[in-house]
Protein backbone atom coordinates (compact mmCIF):
# COMPACT_ATOMS: atom_id res chain seq x y z
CA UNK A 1 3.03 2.41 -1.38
CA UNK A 2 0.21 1.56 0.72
CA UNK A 3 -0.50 -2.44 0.84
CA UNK A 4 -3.57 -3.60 -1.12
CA UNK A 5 -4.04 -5.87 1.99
CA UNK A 6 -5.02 -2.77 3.93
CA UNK A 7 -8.58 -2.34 4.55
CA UNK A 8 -11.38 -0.38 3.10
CA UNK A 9 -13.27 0.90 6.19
CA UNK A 10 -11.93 3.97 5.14
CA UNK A 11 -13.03 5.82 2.12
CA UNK A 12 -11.00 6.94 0.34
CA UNK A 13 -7.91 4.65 0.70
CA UNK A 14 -4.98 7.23 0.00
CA UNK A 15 -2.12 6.09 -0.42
CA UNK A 16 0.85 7.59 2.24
CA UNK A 17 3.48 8.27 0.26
CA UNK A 18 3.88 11.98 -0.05
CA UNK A 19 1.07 13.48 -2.08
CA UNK A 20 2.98 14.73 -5.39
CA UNK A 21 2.30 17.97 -7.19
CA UNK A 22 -1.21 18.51 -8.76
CA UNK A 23 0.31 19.62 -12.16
CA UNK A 24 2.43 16.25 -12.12
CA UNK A 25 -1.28 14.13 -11.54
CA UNK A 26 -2.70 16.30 -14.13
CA UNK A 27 0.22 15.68 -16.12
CA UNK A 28 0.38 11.96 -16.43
CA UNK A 29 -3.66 11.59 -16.71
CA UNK A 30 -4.12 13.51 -19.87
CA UNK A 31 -1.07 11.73 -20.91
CA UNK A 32 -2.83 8.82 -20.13
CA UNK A 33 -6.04 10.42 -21.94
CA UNK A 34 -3.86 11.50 -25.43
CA UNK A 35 -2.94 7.93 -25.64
CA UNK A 36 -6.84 6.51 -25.31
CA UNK A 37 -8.30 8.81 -27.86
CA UNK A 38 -5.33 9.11 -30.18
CA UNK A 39 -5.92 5.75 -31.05
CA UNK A 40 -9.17 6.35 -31.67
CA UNK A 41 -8.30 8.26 -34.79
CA UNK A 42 -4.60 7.37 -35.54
CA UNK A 43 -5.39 4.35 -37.56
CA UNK A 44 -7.86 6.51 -39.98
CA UNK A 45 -5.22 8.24 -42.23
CA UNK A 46 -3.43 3.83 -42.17
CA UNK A 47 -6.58 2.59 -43.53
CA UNK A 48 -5.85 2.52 -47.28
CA UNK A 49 -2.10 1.01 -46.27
CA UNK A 50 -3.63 -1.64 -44.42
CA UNK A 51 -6.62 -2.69 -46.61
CA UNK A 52 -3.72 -2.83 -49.56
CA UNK A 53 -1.46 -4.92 -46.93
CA UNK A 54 -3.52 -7.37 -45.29
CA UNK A 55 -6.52 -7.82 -47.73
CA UNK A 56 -9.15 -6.00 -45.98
CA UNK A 57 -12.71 -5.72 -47.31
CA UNK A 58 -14.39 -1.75 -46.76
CA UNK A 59 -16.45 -3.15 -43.90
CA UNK A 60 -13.06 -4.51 -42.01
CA UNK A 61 -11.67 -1.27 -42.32
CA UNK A 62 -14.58 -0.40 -40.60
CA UNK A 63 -14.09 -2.53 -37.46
CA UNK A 64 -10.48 -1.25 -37.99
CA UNK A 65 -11.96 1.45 -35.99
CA UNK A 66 -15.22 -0.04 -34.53
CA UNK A 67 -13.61 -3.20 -32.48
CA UNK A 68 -11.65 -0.38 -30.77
CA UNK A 69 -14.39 1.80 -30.20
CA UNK A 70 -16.96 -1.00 -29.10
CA UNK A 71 -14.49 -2.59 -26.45
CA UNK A 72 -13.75 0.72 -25.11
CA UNK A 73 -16.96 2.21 -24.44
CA UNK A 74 -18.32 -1.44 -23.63
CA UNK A 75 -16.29 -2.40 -20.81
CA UNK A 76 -15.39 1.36 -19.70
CA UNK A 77 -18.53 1.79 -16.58
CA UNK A 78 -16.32 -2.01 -16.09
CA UNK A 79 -13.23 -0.09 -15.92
CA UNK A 80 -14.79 3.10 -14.06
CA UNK A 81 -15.93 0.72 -11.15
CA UNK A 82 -13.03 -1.35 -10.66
CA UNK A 83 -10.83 1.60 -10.27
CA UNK A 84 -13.46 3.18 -7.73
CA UNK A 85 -13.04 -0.78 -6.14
CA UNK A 86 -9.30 -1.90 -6.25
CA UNK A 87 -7.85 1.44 -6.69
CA UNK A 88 -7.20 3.80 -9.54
CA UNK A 89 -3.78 4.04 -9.43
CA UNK A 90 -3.89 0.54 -10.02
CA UNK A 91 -6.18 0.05 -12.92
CA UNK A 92 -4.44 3.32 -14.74
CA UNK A 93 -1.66 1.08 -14.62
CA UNK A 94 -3.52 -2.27 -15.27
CA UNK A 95 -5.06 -0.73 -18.35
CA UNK A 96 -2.04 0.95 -19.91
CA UNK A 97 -0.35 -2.25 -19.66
CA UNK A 98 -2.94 -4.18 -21.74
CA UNK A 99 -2.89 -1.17 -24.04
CA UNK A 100 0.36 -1.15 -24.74
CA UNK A 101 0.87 -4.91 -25.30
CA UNK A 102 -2.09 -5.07 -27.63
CA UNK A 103 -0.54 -2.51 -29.46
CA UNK A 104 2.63 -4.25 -30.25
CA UNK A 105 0.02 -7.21 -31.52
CA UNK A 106 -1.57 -4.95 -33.70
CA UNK A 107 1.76 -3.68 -35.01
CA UNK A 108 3.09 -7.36 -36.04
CA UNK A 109 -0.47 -8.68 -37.07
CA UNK A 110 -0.18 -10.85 -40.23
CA UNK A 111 -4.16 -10.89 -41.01
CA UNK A 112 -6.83 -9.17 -40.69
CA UNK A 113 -8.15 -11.11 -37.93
CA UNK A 114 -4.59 -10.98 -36.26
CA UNK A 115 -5.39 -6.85 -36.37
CA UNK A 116 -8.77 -6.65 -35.23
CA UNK A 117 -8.21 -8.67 -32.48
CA UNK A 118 -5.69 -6.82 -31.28
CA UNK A 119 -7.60 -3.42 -31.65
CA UNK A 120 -10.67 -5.14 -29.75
CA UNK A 121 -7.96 -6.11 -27.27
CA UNK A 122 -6.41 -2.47 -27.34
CA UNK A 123 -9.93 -1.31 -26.54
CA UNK A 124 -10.44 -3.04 -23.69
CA UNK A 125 -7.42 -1.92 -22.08
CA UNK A 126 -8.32 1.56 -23.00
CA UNK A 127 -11.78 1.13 -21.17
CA UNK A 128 -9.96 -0.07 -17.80
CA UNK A 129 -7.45 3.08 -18.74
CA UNK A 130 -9.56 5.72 -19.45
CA UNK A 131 -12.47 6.33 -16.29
CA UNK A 132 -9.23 6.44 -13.72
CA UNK A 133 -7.91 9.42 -15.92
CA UNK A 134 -10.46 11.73 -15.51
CA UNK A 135 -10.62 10.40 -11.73
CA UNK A 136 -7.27 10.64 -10.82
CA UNK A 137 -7.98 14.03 -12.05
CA UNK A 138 -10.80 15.38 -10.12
CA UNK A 139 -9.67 13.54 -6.71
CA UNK A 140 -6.30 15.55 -7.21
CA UNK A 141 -8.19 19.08 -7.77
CA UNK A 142 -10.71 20.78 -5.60
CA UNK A 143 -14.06 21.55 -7.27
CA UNK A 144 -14.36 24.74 -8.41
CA UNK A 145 -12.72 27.13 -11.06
CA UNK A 146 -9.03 25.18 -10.81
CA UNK A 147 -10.82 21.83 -11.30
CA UNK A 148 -12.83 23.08 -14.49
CA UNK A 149 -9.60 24.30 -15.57
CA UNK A 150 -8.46 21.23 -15.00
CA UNK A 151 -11.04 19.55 -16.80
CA UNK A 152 -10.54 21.94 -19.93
CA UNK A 153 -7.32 20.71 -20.17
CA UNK A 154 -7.83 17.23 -20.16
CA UNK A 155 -10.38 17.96 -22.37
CA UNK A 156 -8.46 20.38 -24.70
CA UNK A 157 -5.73 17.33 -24.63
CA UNK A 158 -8.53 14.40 -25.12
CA UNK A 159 -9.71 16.10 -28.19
CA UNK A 160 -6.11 17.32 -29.34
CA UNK A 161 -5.26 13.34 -29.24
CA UNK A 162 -7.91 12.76 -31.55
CA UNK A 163 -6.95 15.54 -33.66
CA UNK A 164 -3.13 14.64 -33.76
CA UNK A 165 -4.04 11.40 -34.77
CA UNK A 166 -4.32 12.50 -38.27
CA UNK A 167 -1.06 13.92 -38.51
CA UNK A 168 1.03 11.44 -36.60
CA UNK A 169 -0.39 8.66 -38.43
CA UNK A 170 0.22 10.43 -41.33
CA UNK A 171 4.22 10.52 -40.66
CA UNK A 172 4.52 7.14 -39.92
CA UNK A 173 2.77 5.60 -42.68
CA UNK A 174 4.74 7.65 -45.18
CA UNK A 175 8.22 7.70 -43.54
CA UNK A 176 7.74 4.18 -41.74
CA UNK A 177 4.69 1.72 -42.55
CA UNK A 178 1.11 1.96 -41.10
CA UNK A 179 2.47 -0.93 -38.22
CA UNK A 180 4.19 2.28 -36.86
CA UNK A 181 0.54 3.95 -36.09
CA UNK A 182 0.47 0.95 -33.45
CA UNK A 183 3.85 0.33 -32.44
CA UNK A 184 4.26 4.00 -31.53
CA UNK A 185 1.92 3.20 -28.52
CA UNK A 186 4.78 0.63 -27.15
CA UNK A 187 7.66 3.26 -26.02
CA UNK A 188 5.39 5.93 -25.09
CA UNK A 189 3.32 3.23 -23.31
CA UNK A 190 6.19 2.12 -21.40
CA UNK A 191 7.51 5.90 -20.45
CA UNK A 192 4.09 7.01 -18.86
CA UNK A 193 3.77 3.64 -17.20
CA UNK A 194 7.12 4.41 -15.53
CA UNK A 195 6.01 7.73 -14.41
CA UNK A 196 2.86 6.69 -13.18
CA UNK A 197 4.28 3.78 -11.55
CA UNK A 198 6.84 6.42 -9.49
CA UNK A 199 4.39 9.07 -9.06
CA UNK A 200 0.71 8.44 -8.63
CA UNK A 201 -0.61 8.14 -5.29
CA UNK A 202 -3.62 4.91 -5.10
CA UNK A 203 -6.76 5.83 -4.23
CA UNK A 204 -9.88 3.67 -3.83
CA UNK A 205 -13.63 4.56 -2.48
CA UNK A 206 -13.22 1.99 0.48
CA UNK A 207 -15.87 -0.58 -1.45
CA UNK A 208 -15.00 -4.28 -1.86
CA UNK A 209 -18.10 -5.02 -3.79
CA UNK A 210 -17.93 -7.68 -6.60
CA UNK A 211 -17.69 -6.36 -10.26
CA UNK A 212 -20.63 -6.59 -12.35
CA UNK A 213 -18.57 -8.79 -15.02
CA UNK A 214 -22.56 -9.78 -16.34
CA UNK A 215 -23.17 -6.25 -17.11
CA UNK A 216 -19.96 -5.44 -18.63
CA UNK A 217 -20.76 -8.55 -21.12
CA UNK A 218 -24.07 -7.52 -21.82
CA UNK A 219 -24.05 -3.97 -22.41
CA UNK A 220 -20.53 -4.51 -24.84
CA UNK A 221 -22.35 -7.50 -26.44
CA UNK A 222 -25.04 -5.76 -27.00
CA UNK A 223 -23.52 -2.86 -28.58
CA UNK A 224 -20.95 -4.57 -30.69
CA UNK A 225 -24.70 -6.48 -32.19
CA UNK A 226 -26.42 -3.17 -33.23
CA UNK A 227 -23.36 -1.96 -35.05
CA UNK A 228 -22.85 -4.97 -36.78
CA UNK A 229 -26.40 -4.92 -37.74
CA UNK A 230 -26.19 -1.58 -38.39
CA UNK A 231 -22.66 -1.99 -40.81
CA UNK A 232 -24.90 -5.24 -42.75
CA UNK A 233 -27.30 -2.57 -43.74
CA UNK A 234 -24.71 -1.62 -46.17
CA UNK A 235 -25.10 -4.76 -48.18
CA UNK A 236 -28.72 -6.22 -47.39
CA UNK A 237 -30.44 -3.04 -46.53
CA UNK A 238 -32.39 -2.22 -43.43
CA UNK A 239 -35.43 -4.98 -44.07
CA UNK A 240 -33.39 -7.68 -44.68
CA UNK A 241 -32.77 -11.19 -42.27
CA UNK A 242 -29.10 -10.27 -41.87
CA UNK A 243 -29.91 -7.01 -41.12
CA UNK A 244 -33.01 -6.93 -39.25
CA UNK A 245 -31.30 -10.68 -36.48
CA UNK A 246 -28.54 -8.29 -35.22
CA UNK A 247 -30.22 -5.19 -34.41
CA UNK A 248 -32.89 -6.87 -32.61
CA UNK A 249 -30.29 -8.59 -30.81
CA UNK A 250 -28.46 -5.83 -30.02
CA UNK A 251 -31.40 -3.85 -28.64
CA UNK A 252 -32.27 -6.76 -26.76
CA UNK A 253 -29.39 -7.46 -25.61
CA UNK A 254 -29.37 -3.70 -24.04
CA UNK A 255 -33.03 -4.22 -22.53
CA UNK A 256 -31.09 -7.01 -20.80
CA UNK A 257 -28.15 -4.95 -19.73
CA UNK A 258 -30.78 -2.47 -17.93
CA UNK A 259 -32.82 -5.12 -16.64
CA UNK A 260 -29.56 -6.57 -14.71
CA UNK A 261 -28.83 -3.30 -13.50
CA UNK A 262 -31.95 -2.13 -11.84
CA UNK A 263 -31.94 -6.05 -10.59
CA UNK A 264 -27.91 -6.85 -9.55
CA UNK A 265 -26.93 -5.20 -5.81
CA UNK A 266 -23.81 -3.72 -7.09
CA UNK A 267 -24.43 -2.51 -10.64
CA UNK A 268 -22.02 -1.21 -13.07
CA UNK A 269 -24.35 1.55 -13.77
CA UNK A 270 -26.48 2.37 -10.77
CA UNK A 271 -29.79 3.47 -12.82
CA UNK A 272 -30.58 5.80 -9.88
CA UNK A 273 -27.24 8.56 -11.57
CA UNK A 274 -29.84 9.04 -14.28
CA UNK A 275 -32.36 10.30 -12.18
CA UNK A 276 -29.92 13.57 -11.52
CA UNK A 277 -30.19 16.16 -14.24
CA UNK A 278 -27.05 17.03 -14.90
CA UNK A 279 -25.57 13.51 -15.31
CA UNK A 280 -28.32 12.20 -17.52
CA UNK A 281 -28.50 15.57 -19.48
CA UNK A 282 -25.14 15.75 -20.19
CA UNK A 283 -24.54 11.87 -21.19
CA UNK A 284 -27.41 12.08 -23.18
CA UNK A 285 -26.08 15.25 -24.81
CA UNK A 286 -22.41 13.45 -25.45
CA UNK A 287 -23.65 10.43 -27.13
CA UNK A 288 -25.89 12.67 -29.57
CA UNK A 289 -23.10 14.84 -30.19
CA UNK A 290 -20.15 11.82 -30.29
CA UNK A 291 -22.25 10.68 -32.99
CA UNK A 292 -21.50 12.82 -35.31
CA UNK A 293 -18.28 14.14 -34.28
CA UNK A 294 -16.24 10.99 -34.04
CA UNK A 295 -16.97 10.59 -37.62
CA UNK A 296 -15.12 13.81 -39.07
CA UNK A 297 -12.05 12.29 -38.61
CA UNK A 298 -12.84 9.20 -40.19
CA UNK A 299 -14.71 10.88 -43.20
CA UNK A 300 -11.81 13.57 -43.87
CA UNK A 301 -9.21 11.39 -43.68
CA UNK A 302 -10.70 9.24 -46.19
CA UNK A 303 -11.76 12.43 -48.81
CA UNK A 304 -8.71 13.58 -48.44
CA UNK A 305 -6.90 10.43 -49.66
CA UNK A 306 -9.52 8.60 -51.96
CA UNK A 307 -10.92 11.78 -53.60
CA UNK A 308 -8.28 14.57 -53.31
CA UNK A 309 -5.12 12.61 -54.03
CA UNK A 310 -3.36 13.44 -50.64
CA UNK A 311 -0.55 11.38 -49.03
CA UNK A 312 -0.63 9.96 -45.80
CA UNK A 313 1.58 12.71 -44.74
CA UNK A 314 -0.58 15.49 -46.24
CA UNK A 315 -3.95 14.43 -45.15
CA UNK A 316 -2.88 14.36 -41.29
CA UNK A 317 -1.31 17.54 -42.18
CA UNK A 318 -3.91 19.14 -43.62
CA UNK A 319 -6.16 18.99 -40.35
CA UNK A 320 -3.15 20.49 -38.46
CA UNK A 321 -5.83 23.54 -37.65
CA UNK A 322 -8.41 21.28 -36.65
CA UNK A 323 -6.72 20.09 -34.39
CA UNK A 324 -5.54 23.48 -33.22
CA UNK A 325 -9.12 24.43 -33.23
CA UNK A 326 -10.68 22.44 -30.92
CA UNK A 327 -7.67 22.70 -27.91
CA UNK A 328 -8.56 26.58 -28.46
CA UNK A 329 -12.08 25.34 -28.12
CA UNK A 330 -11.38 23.46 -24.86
CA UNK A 331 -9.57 25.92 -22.99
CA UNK A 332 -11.33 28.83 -23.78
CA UNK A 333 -14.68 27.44 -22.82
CA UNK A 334 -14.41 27.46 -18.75
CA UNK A 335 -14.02 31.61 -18.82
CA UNK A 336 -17.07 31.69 -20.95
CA UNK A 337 -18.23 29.55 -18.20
CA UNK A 338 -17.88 31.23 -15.75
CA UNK A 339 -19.81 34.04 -17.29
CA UNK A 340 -22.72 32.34 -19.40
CA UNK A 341 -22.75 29.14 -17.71
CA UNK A 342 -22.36 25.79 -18.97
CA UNK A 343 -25.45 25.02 -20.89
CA UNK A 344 -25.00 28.14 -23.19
CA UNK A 345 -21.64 27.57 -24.05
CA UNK A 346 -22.40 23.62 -24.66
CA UNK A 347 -25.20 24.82 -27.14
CA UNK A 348 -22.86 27.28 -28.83
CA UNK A 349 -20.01 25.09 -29.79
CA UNK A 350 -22.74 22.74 -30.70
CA UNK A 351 -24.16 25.18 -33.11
CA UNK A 352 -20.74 26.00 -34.28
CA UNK A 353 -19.80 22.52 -34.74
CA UNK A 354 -23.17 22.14 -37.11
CA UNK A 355 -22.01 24.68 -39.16
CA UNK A 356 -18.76 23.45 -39.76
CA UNK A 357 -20.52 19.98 -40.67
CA UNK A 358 -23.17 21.67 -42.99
CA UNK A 359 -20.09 23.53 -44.93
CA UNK A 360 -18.37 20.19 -45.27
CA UNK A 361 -21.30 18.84 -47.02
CA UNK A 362 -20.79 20.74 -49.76
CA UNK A 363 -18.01 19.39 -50.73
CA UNK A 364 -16.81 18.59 -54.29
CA UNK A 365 -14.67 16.23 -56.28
CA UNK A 366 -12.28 19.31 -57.08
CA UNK A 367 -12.31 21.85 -54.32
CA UNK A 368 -9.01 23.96 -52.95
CA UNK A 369 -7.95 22.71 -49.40
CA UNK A 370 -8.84 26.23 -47.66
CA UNK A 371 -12.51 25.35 -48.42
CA UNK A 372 -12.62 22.16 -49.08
CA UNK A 373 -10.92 20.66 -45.49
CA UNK A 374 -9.52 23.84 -43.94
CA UNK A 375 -12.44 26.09 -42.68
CA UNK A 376 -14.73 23.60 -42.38
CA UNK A 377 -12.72 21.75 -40.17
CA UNK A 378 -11.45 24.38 -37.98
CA UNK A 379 -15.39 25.52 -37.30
CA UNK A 380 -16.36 21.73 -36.78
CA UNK A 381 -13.42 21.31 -34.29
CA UNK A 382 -13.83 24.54 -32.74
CA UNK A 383 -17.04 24.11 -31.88
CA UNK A 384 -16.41 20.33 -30.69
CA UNK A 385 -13.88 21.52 -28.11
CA UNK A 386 -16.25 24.45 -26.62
CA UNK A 387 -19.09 22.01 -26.02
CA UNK A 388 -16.93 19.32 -24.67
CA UNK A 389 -15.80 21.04 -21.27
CA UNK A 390 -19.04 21.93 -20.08
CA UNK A 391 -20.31 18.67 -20.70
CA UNK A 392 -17.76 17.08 -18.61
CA UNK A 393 -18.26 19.40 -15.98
CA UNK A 394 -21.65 18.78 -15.71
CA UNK A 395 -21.65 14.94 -15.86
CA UNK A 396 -19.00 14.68 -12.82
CA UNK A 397 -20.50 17.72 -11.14
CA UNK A 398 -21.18 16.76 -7.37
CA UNK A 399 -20.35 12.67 -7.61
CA UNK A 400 -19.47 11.19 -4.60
CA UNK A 401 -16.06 9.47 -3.53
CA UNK A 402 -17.63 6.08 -4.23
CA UNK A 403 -18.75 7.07 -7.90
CA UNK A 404 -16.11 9.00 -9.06
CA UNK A 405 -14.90 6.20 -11.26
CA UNK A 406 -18.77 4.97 -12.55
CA UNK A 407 -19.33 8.58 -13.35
CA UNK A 408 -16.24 9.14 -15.16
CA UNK A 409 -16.42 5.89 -17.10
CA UNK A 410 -19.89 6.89 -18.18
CA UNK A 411 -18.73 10.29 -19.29
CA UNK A 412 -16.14 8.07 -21.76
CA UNK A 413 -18.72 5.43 -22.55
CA UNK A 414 -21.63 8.10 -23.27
CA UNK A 415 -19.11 9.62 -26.15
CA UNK A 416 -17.37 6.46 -27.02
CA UNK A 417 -20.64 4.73 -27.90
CA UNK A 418 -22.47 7.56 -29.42
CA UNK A 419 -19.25 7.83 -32.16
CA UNK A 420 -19.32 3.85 -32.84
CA UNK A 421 -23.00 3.79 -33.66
CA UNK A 422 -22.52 7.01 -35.27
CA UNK A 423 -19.69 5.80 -37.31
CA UNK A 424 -22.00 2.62 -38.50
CA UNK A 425 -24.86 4.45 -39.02
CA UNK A 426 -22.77 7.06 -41.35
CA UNK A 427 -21.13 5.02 -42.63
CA UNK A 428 -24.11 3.16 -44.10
CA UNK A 429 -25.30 6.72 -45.01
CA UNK A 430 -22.06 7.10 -46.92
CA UNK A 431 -22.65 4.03 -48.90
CA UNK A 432 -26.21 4.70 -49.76
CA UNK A 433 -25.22 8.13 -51.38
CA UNK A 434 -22.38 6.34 -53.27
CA UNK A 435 -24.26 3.91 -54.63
CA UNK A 436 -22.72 1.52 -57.53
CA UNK A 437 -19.88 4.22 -58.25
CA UNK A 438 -16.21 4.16 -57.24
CA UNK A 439 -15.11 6.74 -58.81
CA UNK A 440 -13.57 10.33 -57.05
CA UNK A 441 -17.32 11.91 -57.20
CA UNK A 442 -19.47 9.09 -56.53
CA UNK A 443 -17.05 9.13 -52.72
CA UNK A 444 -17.51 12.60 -52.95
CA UNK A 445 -21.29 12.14 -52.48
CA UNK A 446 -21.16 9.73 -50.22
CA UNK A 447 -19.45 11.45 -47.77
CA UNK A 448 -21.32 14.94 -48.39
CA UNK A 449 -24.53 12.85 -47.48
CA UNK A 450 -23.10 11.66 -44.35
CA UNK A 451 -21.92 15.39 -43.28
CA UNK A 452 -25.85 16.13 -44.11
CA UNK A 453 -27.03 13.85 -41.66
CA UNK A 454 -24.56 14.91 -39.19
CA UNK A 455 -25.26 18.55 -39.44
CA UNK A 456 -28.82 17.36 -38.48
CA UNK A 457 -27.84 15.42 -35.61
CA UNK A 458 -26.17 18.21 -34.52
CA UNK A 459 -29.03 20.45 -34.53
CA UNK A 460 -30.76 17.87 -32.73
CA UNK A 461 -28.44 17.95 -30.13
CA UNK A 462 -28.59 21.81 -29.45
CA UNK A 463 -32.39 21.75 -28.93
CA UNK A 464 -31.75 18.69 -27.18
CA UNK A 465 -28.74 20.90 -24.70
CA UNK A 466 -30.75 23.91 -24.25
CA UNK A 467 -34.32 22.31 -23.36
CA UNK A 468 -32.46 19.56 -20.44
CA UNK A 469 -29.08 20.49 -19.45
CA UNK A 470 -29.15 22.91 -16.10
CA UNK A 471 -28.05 26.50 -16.56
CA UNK A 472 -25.50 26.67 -14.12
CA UNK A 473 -22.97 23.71 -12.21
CA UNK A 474 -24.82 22.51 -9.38
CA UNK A 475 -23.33 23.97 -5.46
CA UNK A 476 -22.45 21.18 -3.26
């Protein structure tokens, strides 16, 4: 392995060990990838189990999910950097390392704190993880048609990690305990580590700038403010003191995030990526569309248990075709690609995905799982998987050596903040619609309301897709 004391005239530092196969890089980054997003979604169908376990109020189960979200798409243009900085090899390795001993925290957490700590902490090594996957990736493959294919599949397994979550969470709360959904991460962790350890070749962009540790802290403080303001609303409404003090902060917070980066000579998100169409375009277009399609897991799970009666087991079965759905979605997009071009197919799985969401919302207390979860889900899914590839292709379309890693931690963060807003902001829409009831169709209204909004947001987004993001991939 090449010595970290070597020097960065360079760029790119490659490592000279014999380059290993491009399948085996692919291999272990959407391994990498799986492990990220699965635990985006694996604690949903644990929820009930831990509420019932460690005393948990409906807004911790909320940060259940949130403090893992808000870390990770926080510190990820962090993450993104530092692997462009000190090496990606390295930080795939630093990250997965954090990741896998928060998760053995979160497995044998006692109290709620105990557990959300750990996710926060699970988060963060999930942001250092994550931007060096999709690098690793694209330095491995040429651009072109192998790279998008490339990119489809570590799409296609991205979103299939999400998907799966469901259904492996679902077997080890019923045949284990809902610790398992954590503790799972620990030998898996420790495999992939090996591999990567053995296999990877380091690569850095030849850049010994300082991190921008003030903008990391900012732009996660800030966002981790607006969704608890946001999650308050639920309680106080949105005029309300409690309410009203953290957003403000949290959008201030941001101004100050973008104010340090047009300011600071090595920022964590150089301002001037924006000014290319494609990168701003298709960020802008993921956090719309994260919004609302982070939350379908979270939402389903939840009918499915609360309202339809399921087991563990049987809701993460039941979205077994989802998650079919959108790896069909992923890999199938780059040969309509290659034909229609990357805005139209973005605009069409949008489209799909909104129908899929407006079917949902009609939803009853008593509905047969073809219609009620089923269909829906498979046309939500689908549709979430066709957009995704183009929109990755797009944001990391033409980035230099030195911003492979910003520009891939932005594609994560863009998606990764867009759901945990989302998933506040629904959530609040959720509770509105409920109102005072508990009962099977008082949740049942809530959550149709939610898949409302969503279906709107998603409409948004295609108008939003086919008005700003470029027809075509730009040519180097």
């Amino acid at each position: 392995m090449t010595s970290m004391l070597e020097t960065a005239d360079t760029p790119p530092l490659i490592s000279r060990r014999t380059t290993p196969p491009t399948w085996l890089v692919v291999a272990l980054a959407c391994a990498g990838q799986f492990l990220v997003v699965l635990d985006v979604s694996v604690v949903n169908v644990a929820l009930p189990s831990m509420r019932t376990d460690l005393g948990l109020s409906v807004s911790g189960l909320q940060w259940v999910v949130n403090a893992y979200a808000i870390a990770f798409a926080g510190f990820m243009l962090l993450g993104g950097r530092a692997g462009d900085l000190y090496g990606r090899k390295r930080m795939f390795l630093v990250g997965l390392g954090l990741f896998t001993l928060a998760s053995l925290g979160g497995g044998l957490a006692q109290e709620g704190w105990q557990l959300l700590l750990a996710r926060a902490v699970q988060g963060l090594g999930a942001a250092v993880l994550a931007p060096s996957t999709l690098t690793l990736l694209t330095a491995a493959v040429p651009e072109g048609a192998a790279r998008a294919r490339a990119i489809a599949t570590w799409a296609a397994v991205g979103a299939g990690g999400g998907a799966a979550g469901g259904l492996v969470g679902g077997v080890l709360v019923d045949v284990l305990s809902w610790r398992w959904v954590l503790l799972i991460n620990v030998p898996v962790g420790a495999v992939v580590l090996a591999g990567s350890l053995r296999w990877l070749v380091e690569s850095r962009a030849g850049d010994r700038r300082r991190l921008d540790l003030p903008g990391a802290l900012l732009v996660t403080a800030g966002l981790g403010t607006l969704a608890y303001g946001i999650s308050r609303t639920q309680e106080r409404g949105w005029t309300d003191s409690a309410s009203l003090l953290p957003l403000a902060a949290g959008v201030l917070l941001i101004a100050l995030f973008l104010l340090v980066e047009a300011r600071t000579p090595a920022p964590l998100m150089p301002l001037g990526l924006l000014r290319r169409r494609p990168v701003a375009s298709a960020n802008a277009a993921m956090l719309v569309s994260g919004s609302a399609m982070f939350c379908m897991w979270y939402f389903m799970t939840l009918y499915a248990q609360n309202v339809l009666g399921y087991s563990p087991l049987a809701a993460g079965a039941a979205l077994v075709p989802s998650s079919l759905a959108v790896i069909i979605g992923s890999k199938t997009a780059p040969r309509l690609m290659r034909t229609a071009g990357p805005r139209f197919v973005a605009v069409l799985g949008t489209l799909i995905g909104a129908s899929g969401f407006a079917w949902q919302s009609t939803m009853s207390a008593h509905e047969a799982y073809v219609t009620a979860i089923m269909c829906p889900g498979i046309l939500m899914m689908l549709g979430g998987g066709l957009a995704m590839t183009p929109l990755a292709a797009l944001a990391t379309s033409g980035a230099a050596v030195g911003e492979a890693g910003v520009v891939s931690g932005l594609v994560n963060t863009s998606r990764t903040m867009g759901g945990s807003l989302g998933l506040a902001v629904m959530s609040t829409i959720a509770a509105s619609g409920t109102g005072t009831g508990t009962g099977p169709q008082a949740l049942t209204d809530g959550y149709a309301l939610a898949f409302r909004a969503s279906t709107a947001v998603l409409l948004g987004g295609a108008v939003l897709m086919a008005l700003w993001l470029p027809r075509r991939l730009p040519q180097k």
